[in-house]
N, C-alpha and C. Protein backbone atom coordinates (compact mmCIF):
# COMPACT_ATOMS: atom_id res chain seq x y z
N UNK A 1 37.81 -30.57 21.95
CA UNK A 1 37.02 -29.75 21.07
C UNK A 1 36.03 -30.60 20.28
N UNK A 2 36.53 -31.44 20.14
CA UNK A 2 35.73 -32.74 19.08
C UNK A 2 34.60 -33.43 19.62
N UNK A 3 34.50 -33.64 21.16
CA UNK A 3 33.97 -34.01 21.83
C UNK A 3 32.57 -33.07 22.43
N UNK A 4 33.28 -31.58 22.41
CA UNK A 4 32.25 -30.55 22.49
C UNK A 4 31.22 -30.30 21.94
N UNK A 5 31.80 -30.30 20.49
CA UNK A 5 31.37 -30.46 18.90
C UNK A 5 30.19 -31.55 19.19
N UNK A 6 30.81 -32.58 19.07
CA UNK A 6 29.41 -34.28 19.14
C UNK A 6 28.28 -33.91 20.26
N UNK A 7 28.76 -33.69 21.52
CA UNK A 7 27.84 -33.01 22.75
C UNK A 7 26.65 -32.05 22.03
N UNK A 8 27.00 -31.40 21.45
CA UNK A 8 26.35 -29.99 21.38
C UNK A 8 25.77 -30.90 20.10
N UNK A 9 25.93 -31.26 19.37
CA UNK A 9 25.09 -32.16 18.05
C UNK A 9 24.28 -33.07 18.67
N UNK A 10 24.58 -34.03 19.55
CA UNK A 10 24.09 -35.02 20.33
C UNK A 10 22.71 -34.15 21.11
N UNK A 11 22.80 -33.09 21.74
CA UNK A 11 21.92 -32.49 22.50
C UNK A 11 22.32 -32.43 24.25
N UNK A 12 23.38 -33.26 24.32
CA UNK A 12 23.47 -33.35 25.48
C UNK A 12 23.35 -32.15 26.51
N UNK A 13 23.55 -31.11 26.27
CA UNK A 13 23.43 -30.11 27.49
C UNK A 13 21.50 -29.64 27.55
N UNK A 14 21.04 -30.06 27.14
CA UNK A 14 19.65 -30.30 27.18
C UNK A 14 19.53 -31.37 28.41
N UNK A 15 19.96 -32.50 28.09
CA UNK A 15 19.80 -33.57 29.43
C UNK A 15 20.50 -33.68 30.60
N UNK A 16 21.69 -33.01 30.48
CA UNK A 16 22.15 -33.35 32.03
C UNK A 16 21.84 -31.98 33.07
N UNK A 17 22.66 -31.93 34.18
CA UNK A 17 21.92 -31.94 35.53
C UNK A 17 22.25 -30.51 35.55
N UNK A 18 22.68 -29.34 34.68
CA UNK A 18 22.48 -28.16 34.22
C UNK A 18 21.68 -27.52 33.35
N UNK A 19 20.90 -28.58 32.91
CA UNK A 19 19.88 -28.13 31.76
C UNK A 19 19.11 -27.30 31.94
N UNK A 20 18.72 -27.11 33.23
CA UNK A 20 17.36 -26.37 33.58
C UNK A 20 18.13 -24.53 33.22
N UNK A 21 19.28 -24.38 33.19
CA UNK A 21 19.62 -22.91 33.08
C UNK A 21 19.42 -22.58 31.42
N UNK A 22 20.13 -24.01 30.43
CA UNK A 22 19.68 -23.70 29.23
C UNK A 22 18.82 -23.69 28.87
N UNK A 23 17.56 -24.67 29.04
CA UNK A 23 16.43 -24.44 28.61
C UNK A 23 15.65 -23.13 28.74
N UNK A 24 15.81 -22.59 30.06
CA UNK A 24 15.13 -20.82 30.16
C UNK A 24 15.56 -20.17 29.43
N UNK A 25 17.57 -20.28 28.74
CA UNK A 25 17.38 -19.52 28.03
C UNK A 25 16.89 -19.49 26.54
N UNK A 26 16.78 -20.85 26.10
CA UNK A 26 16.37 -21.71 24.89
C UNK A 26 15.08 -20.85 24.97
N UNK A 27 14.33 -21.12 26.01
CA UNK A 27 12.83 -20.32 25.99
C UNK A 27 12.90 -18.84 25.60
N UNK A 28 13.92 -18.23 26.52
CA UNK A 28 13.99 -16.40 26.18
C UNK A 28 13.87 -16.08 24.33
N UNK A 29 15.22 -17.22 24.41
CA UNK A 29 15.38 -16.45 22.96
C UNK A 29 14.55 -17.33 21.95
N UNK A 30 13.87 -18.37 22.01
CA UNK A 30 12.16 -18.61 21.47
C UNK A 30 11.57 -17.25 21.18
N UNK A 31 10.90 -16.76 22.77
CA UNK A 31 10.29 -15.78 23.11
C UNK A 31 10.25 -14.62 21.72
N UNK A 32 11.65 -13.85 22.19
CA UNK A 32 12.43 -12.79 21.66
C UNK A 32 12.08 -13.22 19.58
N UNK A 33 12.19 -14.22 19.72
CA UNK A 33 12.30 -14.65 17.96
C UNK A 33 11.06 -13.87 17.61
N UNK A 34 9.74 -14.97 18.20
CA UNK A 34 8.57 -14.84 17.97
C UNK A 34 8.41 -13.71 17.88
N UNK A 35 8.14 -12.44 19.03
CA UNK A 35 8.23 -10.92 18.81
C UNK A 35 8.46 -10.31 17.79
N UNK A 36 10.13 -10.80 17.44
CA UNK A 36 10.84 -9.69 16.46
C UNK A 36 9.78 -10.09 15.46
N UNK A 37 9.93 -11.69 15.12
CA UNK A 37 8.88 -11.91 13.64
C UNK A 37 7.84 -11.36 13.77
N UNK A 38 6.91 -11.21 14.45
CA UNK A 38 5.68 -11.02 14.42
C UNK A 38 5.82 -9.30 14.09
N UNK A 39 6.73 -8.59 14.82
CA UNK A 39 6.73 -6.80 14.54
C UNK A 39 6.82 -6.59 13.30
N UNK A 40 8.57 -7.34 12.88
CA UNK A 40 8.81 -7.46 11.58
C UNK A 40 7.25 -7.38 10.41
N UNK A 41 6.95 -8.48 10.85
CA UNK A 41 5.63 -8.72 10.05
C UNK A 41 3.90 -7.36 10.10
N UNK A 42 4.18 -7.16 11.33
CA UNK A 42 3.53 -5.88 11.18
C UNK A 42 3.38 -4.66 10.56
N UNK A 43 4.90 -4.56 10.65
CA UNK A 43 6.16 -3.35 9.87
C UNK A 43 5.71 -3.49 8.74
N UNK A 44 5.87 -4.58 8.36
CA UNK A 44 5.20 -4.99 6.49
C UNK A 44 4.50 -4.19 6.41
N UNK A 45 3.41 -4.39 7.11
CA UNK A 45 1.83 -4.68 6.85
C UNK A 45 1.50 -3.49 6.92
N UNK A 46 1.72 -2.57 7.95
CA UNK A 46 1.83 -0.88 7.82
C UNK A 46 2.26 -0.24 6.18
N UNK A 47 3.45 -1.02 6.27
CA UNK A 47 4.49 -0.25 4.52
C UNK A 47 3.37 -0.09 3.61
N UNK A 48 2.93 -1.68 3.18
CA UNK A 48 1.73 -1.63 2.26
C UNK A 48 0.31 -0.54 2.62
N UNK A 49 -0.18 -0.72 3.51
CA UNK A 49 -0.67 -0.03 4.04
C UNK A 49 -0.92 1.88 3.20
N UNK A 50 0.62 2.15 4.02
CA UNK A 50 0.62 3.51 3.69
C UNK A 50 0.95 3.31 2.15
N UNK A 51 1.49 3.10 1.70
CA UNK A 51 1.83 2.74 -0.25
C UNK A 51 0.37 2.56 -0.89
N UNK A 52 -0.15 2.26 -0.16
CA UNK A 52 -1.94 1.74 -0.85
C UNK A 52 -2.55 3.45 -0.61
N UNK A 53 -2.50 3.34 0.41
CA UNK A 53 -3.46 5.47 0.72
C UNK A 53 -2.27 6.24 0.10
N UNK A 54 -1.47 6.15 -0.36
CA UNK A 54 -0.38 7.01 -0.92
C UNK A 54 -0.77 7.20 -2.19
N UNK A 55 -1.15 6.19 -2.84
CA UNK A 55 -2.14 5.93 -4.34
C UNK A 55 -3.36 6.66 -4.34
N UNK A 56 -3.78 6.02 -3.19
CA UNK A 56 -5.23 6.49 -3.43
C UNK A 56 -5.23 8.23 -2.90
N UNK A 57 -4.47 8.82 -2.53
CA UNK A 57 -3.88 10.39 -2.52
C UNK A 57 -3.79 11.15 -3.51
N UNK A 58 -2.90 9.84 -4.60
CA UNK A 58 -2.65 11.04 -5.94
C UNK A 58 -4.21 10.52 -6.67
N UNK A 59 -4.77 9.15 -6.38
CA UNK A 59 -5.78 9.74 -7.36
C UNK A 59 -6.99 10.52 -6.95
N UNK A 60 -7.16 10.61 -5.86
CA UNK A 60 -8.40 11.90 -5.13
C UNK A 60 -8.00 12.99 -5.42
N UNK A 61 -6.19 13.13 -5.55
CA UNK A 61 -5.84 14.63 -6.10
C UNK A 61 -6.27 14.70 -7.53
N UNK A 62 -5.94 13.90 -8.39
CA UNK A 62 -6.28 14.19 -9.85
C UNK A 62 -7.48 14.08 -10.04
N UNK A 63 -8.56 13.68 -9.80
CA UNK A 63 -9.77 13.54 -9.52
C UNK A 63 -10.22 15.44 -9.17
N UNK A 64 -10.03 15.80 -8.06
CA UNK A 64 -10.02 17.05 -7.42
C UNK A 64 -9.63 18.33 -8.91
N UNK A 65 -8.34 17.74 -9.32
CA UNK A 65 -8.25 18.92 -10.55
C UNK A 65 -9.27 18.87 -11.31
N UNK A 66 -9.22 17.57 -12.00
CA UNK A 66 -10.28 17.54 -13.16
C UNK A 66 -11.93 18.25 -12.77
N UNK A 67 -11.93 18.00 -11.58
CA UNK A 67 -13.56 18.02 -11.38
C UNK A 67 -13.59 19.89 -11.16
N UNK A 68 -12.24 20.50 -10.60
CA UNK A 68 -12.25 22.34 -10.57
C UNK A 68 -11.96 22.49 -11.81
N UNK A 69 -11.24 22.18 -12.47
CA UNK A 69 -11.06 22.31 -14.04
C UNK A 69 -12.23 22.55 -15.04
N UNK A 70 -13.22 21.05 -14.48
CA UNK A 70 -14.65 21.45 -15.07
C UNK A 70 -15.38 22.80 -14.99
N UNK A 71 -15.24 22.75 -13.09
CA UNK A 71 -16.49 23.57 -12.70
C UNK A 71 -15.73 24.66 -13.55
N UNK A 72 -14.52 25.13 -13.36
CA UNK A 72 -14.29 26.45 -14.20
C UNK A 72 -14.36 27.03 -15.06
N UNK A 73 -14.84 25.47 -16.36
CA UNK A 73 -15.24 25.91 -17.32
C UNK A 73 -16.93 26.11 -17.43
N UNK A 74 -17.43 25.77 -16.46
CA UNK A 74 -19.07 25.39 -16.45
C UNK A 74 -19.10 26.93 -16.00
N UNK A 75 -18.17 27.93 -15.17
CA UNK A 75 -18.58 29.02 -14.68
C UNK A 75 -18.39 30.25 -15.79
N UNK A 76 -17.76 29.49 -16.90
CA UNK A 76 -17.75 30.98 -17.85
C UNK A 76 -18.46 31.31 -18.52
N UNK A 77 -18.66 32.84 -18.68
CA UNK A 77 -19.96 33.62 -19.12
C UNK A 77 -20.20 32.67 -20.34
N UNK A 78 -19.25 32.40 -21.43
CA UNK A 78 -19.80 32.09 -22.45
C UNK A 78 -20.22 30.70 -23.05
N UNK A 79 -20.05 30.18 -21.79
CA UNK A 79 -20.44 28.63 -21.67
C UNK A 79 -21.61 28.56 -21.41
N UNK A 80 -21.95 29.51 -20.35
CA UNK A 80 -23.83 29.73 -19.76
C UNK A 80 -24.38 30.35 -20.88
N UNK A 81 -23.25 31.23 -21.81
CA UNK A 81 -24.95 31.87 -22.93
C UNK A 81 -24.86 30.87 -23.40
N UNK A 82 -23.87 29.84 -24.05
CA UNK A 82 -24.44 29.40 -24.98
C UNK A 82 -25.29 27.95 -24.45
N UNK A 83 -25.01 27.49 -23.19
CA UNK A 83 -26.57 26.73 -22.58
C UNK A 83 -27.50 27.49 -22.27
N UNK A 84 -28.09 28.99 -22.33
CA UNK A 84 -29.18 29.63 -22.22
C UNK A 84 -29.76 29.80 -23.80
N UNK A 85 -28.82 30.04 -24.93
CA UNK A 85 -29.23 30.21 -26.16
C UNK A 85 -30.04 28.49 -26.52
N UNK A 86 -29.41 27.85 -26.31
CA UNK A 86 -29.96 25.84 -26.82
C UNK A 86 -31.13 26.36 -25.69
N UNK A 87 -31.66 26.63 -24.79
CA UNK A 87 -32.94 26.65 -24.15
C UNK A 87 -33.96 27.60 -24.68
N UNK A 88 -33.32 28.66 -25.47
CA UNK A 88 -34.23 29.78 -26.29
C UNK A 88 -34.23 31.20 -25.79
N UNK A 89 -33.43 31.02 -24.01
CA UNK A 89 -33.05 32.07 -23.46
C UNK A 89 -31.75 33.23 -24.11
N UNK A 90 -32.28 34.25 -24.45
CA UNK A 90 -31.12 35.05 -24.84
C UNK A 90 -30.96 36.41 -24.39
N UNK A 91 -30.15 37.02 -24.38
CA UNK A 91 -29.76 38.01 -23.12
C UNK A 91 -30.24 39.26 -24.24
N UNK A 92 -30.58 39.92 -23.21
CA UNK A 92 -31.40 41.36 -23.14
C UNK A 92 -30.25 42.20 -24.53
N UNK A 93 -31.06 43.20 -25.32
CA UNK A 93 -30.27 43.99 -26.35
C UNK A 93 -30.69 45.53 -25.51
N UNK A 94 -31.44 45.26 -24.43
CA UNK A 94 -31.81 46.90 -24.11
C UNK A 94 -31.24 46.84 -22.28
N UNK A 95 -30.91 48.14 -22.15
CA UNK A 95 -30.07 47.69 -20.61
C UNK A 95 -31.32 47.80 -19.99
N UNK A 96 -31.20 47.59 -18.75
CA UNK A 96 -32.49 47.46 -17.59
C UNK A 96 -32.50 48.68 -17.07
N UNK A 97 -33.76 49.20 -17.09
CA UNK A 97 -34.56 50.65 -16.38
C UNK A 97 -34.33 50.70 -15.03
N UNK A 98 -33.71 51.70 -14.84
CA UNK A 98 -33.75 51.97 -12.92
C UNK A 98 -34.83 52.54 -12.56
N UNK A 99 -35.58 51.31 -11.37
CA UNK A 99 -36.91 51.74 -10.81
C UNK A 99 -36.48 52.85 -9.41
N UNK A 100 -36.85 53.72 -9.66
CA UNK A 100 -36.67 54.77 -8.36
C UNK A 100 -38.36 55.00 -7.52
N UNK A 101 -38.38 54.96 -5.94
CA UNK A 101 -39.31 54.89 -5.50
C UNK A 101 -39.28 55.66 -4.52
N UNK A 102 -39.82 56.93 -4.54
CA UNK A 102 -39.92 57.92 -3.25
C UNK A 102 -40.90 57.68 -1.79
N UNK A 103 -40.48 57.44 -1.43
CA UNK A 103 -40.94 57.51 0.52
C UNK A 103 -41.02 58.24 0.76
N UNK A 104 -42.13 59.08 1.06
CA UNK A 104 -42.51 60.56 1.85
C UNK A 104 -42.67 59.80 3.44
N UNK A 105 -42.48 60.67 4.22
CA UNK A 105 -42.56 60.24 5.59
C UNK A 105 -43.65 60.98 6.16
């Protein structure tokens, strides 16, 4: 066992006249490492990713209220008189005359 132990510290199954089976697999699982790290590392890079547009979601949403919030107040009657009154415009005290127009044929 002790001897196995020193071998395998030493490197020896690297050099002798079976090596060529360990080394391919020394290479596979190289291979296999590189992959996982590199996905792994992708995986990250996605997370942040979506966490970053996840932000920028709620603030286009709050953005979106505030700006209908406005318009809703910009659409009420008494918001427009009173930017037509500051211009000198002021609304009619007499109702409007119905024009009637006969067509003889």
């Amino acid at each position: 066992m002790r001897d196995r132990l020193i071998n395998i510290i030493k490197g020896n199954f690297l050099i002798n006249e079976n090596a060529s089976g360990n080394w391919s697999f020394i290479i596979i699982f190289l291979l296999l490492s590189i992959i996982m790290i590199s996905s792994s590392h992708a995986v990250d890079k996605k997370v942040h990713n979506i966490s970053k547009l996840n932000e920028e979601i709620k603030s286009l949403r709050s953005e979106f209220v505030d700006v209908r919030s406005n318009l809703m107040q910009y659409q009420m009657e008494s918001s427009i008189l009173i930017k037509l009154n500051e211009k000198g415009i002021v609304s009619s005290t007499h109702p409007p005359n119905k024009i009637i127009v006969n067509v003889k044929n």
